[in-house]
PDB file of N, CA and C in Angstrom:
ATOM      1  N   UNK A   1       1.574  33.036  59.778  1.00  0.00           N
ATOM      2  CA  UNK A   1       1.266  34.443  59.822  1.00  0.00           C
ATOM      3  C   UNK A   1      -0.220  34.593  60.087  1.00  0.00           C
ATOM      4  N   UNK A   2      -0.827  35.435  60.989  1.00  0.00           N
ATOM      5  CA  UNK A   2      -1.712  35.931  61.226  1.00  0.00           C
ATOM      6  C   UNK A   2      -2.476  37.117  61.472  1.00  0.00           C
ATOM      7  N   UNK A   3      -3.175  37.621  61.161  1.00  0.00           N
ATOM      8  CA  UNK A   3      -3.846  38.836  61.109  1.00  0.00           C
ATOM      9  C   UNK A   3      -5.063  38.857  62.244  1.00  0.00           C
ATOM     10  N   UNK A   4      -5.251  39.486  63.347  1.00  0.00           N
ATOM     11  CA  UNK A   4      -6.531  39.515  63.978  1.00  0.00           C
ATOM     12  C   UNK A   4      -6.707  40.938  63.727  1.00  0.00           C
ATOM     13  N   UNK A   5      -8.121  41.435  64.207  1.00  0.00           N
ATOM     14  CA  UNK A   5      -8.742  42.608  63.852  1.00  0.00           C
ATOM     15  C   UNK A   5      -9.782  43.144  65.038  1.00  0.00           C
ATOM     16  N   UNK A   6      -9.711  43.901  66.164  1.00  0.00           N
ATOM     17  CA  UNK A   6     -10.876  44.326  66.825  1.00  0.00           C
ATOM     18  C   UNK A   6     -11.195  45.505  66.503  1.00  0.00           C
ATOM     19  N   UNK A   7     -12.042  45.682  66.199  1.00  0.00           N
ATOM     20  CA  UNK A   7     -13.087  47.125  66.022  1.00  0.00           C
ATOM     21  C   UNK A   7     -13.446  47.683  67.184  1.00  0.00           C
ATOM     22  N   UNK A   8     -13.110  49.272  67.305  1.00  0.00           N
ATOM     23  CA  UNK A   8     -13.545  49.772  69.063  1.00  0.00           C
ATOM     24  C   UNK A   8     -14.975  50.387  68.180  1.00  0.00           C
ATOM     25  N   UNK A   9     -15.843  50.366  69.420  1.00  0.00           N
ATOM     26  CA  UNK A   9     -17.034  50.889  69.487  1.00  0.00           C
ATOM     27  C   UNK A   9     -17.061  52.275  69.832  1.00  0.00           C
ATOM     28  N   UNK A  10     -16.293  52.923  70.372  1.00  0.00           N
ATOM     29  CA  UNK A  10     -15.986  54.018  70.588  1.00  0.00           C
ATOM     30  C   UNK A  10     -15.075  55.272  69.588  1.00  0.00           C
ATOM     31  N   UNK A  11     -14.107  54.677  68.895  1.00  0.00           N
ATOM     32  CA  UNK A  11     -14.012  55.510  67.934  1.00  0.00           C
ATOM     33  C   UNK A  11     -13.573  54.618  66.625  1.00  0.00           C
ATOM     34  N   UNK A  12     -13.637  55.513  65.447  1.00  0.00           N
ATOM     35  CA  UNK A  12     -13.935  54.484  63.774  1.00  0.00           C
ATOM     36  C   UNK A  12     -12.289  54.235  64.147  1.00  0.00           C
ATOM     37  N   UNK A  13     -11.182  53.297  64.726  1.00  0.00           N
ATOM     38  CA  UNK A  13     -10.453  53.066  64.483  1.00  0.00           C
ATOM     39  C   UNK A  13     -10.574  51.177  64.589  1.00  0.00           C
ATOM     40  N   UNK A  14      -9.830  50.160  64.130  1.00  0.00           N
ATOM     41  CA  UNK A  14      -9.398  48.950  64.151  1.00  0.00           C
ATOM     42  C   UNK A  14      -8.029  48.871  64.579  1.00  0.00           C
ATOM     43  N   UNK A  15      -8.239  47.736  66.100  1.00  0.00           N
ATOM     44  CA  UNK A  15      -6.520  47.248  66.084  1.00  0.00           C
ATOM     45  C   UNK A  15      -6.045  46.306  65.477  1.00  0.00           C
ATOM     46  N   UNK A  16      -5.708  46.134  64.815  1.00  0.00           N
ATOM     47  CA  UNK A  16      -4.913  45.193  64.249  1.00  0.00           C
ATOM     48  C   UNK A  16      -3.471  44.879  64.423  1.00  0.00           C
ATOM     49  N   UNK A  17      -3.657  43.604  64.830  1.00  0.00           N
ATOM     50  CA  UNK A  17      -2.714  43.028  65.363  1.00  0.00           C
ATOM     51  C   UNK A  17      -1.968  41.911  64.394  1.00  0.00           C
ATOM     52  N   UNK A  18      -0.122  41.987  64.129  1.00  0.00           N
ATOM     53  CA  UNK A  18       0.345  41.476  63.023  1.00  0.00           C
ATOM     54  C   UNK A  18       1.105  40.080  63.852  1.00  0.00           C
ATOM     55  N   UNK A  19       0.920  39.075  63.685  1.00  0.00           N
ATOM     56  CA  UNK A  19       1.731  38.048  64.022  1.00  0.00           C
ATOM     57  C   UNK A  19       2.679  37.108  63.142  1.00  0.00           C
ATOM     58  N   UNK A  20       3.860  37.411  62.739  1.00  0.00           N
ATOM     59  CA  UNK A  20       4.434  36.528  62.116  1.00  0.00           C
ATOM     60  C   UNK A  20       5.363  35.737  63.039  1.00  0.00           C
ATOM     61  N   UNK A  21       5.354  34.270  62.638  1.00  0.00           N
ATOM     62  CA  UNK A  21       6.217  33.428  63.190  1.00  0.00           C
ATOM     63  C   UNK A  21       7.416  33.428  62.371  1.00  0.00           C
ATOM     64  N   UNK A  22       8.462  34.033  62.969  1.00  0.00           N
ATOM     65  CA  UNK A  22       9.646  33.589  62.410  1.00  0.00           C
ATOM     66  C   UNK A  22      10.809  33.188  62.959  1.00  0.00           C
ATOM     67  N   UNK A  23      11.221  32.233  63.834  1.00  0.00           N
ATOM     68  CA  UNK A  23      11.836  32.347  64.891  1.00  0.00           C
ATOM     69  C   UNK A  23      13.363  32.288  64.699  1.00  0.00           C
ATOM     70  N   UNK A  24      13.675  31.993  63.561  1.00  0.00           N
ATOM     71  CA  UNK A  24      15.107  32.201  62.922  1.00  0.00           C
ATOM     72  C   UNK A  24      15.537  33.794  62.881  1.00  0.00           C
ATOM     73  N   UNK A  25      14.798  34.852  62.652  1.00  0.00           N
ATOM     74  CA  UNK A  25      14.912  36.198  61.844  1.00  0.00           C
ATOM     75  C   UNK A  25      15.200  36.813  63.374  1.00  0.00           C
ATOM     76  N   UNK A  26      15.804  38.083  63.290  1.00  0.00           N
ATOM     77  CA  UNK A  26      16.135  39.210  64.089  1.00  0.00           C
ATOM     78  C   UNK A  26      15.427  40.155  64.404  1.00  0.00           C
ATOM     79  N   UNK A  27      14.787  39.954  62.935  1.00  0.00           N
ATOM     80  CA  UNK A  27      13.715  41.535  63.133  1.00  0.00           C
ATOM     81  C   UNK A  27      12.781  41.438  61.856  1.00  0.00           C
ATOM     82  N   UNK A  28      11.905  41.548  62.602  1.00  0.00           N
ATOM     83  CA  UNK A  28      10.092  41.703  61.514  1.00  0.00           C
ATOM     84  C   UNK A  28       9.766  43.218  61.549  1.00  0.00           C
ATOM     85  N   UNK A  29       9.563  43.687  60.092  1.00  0.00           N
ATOM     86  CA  UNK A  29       8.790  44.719  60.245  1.00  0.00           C
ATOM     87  C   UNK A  29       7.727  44.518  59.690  1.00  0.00           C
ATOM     88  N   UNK A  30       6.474  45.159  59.742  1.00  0.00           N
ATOM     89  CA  UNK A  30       5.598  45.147  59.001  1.00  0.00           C
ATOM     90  C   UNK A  30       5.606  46.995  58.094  1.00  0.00           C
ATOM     91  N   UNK A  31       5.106  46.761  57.118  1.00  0.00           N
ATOM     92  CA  UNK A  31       5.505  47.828  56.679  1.00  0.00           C
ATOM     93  C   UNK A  31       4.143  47.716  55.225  1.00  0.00           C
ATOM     94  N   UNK A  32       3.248  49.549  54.937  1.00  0.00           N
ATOM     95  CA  UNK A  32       2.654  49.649  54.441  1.00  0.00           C
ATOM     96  C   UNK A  32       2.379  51.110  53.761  1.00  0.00           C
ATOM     97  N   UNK A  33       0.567  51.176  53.033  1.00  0.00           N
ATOM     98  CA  UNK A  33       0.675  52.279  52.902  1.00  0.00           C
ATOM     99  C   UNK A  33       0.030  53.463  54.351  1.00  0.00           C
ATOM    100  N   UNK A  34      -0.111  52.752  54.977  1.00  0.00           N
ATOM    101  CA  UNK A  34      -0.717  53.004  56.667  1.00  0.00           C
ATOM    102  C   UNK A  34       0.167  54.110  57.542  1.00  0.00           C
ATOM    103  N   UNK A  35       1.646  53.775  56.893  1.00  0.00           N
ATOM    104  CA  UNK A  35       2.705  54.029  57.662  1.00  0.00           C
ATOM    105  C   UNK A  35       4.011  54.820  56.474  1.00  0.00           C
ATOM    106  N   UNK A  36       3.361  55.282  55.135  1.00  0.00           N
ATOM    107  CA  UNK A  36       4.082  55.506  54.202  1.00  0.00           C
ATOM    108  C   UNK A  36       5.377  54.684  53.776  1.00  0.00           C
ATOM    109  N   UNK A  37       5.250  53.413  54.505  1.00  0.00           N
ATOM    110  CA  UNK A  37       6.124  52.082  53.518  1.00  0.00           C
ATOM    111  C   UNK A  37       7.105  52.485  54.409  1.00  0.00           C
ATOM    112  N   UNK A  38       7.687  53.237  55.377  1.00  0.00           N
ATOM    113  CA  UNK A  38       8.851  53.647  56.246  1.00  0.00           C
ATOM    114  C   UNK A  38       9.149  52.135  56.731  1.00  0.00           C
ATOM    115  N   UNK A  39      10.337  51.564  56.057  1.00  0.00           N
ATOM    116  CA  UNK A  39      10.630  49.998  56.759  1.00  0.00           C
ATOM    117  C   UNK A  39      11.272  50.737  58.833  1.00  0.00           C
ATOM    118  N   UNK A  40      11.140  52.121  59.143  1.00  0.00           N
ATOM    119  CA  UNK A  40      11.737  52.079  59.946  1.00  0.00           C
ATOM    120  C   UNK A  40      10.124  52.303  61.258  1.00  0.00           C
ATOM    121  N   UNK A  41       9.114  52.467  60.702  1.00  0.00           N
ATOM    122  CA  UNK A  41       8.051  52.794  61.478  1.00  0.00           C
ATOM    123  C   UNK A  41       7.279  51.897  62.140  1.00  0.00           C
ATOM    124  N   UNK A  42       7.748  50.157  61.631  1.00  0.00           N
ATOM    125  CA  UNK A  42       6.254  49.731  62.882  1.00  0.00           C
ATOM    126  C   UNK A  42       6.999  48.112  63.191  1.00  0.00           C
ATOM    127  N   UNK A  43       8.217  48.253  63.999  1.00  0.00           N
ATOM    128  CA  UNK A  43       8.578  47.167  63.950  1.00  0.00           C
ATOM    129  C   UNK A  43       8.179  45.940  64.995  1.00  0.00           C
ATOM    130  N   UNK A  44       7.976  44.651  64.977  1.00  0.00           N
ATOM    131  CA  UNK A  44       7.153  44.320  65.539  1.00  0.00           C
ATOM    132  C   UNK A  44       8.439  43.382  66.635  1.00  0.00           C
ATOM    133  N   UNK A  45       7.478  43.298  67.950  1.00  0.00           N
ATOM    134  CA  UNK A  45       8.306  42.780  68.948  1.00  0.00           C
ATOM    135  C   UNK A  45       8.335  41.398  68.614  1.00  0.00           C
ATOM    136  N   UNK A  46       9.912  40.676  69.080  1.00  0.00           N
ATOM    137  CA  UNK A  46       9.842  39.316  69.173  1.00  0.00           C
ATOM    138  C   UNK A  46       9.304  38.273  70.439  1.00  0.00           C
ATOM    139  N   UNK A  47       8.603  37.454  70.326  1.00  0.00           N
ATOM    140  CA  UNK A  47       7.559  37.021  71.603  1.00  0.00           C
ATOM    141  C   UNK A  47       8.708  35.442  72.106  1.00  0.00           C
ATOM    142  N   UNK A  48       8.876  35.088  72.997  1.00  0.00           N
ATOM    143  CA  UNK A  48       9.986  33.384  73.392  1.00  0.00           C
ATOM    144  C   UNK A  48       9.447  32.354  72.626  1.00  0.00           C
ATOM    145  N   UNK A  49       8.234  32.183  72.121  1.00  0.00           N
ATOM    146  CA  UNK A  49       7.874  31.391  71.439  1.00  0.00           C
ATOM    147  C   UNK A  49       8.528  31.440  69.644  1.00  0.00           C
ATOM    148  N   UNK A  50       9.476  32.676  69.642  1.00  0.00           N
ATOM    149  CA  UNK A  50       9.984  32.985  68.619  1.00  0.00           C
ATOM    150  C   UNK A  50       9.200  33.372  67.354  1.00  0.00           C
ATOM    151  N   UNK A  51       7.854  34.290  67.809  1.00  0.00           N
ATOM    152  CA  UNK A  51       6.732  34.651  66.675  1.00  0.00           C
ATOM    153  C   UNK A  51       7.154  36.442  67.042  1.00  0.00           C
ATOM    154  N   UNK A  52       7.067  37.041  65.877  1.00  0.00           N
ATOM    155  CA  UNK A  52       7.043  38.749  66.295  1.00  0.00           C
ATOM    156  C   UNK A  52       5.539  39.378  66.035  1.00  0.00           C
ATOM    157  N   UNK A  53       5.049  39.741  67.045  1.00  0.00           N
ATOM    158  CA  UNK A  53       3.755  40.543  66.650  1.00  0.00           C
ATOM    159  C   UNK A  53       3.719  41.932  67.484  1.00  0.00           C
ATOM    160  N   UNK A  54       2.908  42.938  66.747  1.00  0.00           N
ATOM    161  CA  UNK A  54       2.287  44.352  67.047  1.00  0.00           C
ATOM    162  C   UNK A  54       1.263  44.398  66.579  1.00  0.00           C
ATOM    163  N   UNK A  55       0.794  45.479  67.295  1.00  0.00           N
ATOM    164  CA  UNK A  55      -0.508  46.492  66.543  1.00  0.00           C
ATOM    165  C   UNK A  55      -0.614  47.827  66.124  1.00  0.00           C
ATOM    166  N   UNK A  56      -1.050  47.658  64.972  1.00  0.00           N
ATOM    167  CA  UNK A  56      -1.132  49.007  64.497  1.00  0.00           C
ATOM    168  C   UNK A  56      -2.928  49.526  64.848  1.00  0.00           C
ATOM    169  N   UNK A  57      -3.099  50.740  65.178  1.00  0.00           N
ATOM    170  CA  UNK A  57      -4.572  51.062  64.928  1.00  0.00           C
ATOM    171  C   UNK A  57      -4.067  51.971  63.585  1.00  0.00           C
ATOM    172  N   UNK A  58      -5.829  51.383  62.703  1.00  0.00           N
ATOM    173  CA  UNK A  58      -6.048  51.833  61.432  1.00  0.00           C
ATOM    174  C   UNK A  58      -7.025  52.126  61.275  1.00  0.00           C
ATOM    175  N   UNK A  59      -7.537  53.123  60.478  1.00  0.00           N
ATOM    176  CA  UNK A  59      -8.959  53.955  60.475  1.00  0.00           C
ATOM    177  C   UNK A  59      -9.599  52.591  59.943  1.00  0.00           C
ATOM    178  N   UNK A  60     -10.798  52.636  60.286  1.00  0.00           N
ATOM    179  CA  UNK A  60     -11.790  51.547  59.502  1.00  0.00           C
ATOM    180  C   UNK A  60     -12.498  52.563  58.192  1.00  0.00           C
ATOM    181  N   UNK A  61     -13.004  50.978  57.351  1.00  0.00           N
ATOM    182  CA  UNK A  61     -13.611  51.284  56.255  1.00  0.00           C
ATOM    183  C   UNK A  61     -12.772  51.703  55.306  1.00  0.00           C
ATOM    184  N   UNK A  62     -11.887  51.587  55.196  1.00  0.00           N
ATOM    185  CA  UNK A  62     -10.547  51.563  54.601  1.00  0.00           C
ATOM    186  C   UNK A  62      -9.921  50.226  54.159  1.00  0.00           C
ATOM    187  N   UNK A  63      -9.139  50.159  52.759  1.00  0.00           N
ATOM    188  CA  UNK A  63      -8.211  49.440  52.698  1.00  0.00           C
ATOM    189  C   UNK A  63      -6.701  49.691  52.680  1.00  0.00           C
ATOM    190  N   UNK A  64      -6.182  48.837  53.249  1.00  0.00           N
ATOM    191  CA  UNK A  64      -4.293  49.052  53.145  1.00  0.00           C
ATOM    192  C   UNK A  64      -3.225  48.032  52.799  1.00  0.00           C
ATOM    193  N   UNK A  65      -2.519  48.360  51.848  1.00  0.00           N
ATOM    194  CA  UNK A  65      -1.652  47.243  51.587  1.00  0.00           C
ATOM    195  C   UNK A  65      -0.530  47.530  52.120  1.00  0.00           C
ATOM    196  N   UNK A  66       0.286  45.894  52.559  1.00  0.00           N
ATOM    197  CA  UNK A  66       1.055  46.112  53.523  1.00  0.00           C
ATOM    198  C   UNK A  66       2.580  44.880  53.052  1.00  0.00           C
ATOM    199  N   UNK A  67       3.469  44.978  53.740  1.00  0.00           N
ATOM    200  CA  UNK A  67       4.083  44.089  53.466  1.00  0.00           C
ATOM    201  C   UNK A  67       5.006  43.642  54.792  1.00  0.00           C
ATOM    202  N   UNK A  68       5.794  42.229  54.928  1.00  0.00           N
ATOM    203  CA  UNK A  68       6.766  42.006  55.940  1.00  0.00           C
ATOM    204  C   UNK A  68       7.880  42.342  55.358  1.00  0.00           C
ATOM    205  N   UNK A  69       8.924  42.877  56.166  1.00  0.00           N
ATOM    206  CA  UNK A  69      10.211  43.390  56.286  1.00  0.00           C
ATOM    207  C   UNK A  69      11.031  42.273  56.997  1.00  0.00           C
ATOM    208  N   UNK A  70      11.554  40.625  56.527  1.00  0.00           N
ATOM    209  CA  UNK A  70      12.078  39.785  57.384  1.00  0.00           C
ATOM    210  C   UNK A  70      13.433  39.761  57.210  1.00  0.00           C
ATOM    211  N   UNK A  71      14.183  40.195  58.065  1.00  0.00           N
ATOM    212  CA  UNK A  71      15.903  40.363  58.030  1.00  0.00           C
ATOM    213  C   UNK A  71      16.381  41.124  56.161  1.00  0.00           C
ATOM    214  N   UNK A  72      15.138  42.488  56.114  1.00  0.00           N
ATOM    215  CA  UNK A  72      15.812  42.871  55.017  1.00  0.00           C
ATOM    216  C   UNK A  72      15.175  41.942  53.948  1.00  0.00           C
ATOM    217  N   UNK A  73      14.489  40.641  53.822  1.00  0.00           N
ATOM    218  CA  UNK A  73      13.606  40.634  52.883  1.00  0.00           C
ATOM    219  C   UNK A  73      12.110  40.361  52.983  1.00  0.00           C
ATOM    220  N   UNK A  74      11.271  40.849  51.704  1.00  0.00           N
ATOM    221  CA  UNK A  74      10.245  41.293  51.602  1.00  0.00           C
ATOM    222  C   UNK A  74       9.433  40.074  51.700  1.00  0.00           C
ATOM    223  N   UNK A  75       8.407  39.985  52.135  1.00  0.00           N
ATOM    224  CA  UNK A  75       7.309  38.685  52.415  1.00  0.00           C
ATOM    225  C   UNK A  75       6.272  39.308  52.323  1.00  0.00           C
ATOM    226  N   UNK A  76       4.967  38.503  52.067  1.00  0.00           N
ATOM    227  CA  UNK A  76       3.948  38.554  51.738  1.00  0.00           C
ATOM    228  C   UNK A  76       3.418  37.711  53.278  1.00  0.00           C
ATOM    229  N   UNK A  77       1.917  38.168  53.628  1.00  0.00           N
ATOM    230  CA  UNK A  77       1.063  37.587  54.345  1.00  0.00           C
ATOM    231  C   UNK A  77       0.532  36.352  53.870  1.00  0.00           C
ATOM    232  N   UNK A  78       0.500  35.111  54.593  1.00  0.00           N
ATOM    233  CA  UNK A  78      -0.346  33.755  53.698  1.00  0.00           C
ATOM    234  C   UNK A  78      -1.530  34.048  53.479  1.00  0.00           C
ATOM    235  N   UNK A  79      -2.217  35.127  53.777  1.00  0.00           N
ATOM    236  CA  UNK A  79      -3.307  34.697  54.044  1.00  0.00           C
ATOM    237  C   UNK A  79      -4.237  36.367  54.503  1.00  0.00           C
ATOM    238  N   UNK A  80      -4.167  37.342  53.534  1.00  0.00           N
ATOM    239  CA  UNK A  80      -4.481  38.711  53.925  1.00  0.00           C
ATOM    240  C   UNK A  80      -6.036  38.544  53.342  1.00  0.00           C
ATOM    241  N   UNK A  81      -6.352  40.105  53.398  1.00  0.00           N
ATOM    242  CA  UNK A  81      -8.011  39.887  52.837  1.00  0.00           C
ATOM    243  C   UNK A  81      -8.064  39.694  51.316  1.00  0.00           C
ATOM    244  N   UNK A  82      -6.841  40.279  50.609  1.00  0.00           N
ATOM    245  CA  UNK A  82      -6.785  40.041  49.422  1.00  0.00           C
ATOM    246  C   UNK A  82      -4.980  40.763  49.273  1.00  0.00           C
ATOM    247  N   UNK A  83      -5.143  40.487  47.117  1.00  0.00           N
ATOM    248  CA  UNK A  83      -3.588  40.715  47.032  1.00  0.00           C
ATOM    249  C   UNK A  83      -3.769  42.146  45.883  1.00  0.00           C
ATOM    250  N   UNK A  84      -2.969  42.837  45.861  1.00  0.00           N
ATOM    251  CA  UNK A  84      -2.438  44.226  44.516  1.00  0.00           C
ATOM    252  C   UNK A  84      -1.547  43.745  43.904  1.00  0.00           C
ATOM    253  N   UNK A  85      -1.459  44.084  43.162  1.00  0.00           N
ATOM    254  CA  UNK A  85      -0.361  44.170  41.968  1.00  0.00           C
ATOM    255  C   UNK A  85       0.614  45.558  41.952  1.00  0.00           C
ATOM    256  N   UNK A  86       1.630  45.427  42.634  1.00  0.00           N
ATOM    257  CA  UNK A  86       2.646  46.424  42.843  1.00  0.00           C
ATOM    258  C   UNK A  86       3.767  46.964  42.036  1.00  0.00           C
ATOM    259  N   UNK A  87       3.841  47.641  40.782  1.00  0.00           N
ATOM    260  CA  UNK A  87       4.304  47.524  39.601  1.00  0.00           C
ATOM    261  C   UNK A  87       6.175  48.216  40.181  1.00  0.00           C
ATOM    262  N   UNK A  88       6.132  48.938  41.141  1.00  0.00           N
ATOM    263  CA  UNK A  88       7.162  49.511  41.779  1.00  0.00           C
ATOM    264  C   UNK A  88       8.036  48.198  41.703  1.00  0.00           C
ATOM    265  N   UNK A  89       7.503  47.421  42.384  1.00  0.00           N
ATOM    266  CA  UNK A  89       8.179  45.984  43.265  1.00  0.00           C
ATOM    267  C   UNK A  89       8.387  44.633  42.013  1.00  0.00           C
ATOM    268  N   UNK A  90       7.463  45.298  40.955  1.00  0.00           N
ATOM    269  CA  UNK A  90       7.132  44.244  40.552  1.00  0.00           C
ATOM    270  C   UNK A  90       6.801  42.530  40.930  1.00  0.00           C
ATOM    271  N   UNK A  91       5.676  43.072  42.388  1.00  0.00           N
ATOM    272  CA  UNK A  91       5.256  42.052  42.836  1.00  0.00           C
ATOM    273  C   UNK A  91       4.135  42.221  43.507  1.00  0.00           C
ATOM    274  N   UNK A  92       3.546  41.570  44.370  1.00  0.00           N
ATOM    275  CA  UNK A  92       1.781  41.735  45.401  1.00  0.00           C
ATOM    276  C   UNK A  92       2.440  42.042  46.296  1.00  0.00           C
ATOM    277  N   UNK A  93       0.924  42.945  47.036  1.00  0.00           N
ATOM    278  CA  UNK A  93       0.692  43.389  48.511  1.00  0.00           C
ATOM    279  C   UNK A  93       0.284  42.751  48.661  1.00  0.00           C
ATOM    280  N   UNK A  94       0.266  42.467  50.233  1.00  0.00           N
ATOM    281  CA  UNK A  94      -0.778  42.332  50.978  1.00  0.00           C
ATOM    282  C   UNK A  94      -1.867  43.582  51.153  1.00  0.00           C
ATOM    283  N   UNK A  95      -3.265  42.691  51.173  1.00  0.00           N
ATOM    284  CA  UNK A  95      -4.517  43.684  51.273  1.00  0.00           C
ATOM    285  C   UNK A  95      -5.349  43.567  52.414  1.00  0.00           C
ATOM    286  N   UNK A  96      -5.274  44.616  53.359  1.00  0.00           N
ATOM    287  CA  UNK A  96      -6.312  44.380  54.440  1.00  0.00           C
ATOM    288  C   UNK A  96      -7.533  44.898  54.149  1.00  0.00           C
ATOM    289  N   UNK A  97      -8.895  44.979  54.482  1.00  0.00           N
ATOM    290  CA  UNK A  97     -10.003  45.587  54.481  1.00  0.00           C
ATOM    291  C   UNK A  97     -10.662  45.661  55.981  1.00  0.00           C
ATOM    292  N   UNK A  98     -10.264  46.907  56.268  1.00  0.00           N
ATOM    293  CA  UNK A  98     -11.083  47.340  57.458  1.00  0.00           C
ATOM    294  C   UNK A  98     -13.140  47.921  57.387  1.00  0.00           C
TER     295      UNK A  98
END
């Protein structure tokens, strides 16, 4: 799993771009508070190399926690800017920092 991040110079937004490798699964979502947690709002394309990635633009200077949606279950990022404590889920976000 990977996270890249470009910052436009032109307006306060960040693309961020979500890459999970999963090449067994059907369907990746990524899903946050960015997007009001809607598992139906940001689903990410599958690439032949069998990895699914998108981009979301997200306001900068902001943080957002986020999570994967993999065939219906919930995953965590290896490797985000940090983790929450999600008492709903009784489990972690993922934490980006724009």
């Amino acid at each position: 799993m990977a996270i890249t991040k470009q910052f436009l110079k032109s307006k306060p937004v960040c693309k961020v771009t979500f890459t999970v490798p999963a090449a067994d699964a059907n369907e990746v979502k990524v899903v946050g508070n960015f997007n009001a947690w809607n598992p139906k709002a940001t689903v990410l394309k599958k690439l032949k190399n069998g990895t699914f990635k998108g981009t979301v633009n997200l306001e900068k200077d902001k943080s957002y926690e986020f999570r994967y949606l993999v065939d219906g279950q919930w995953k965590n990022d290896e490797k985000p800017d940090a983790f929450a404590w999600n008492d709903y889920a009784a489990d972690e976000n993922g934490v980006i920092n724009l």
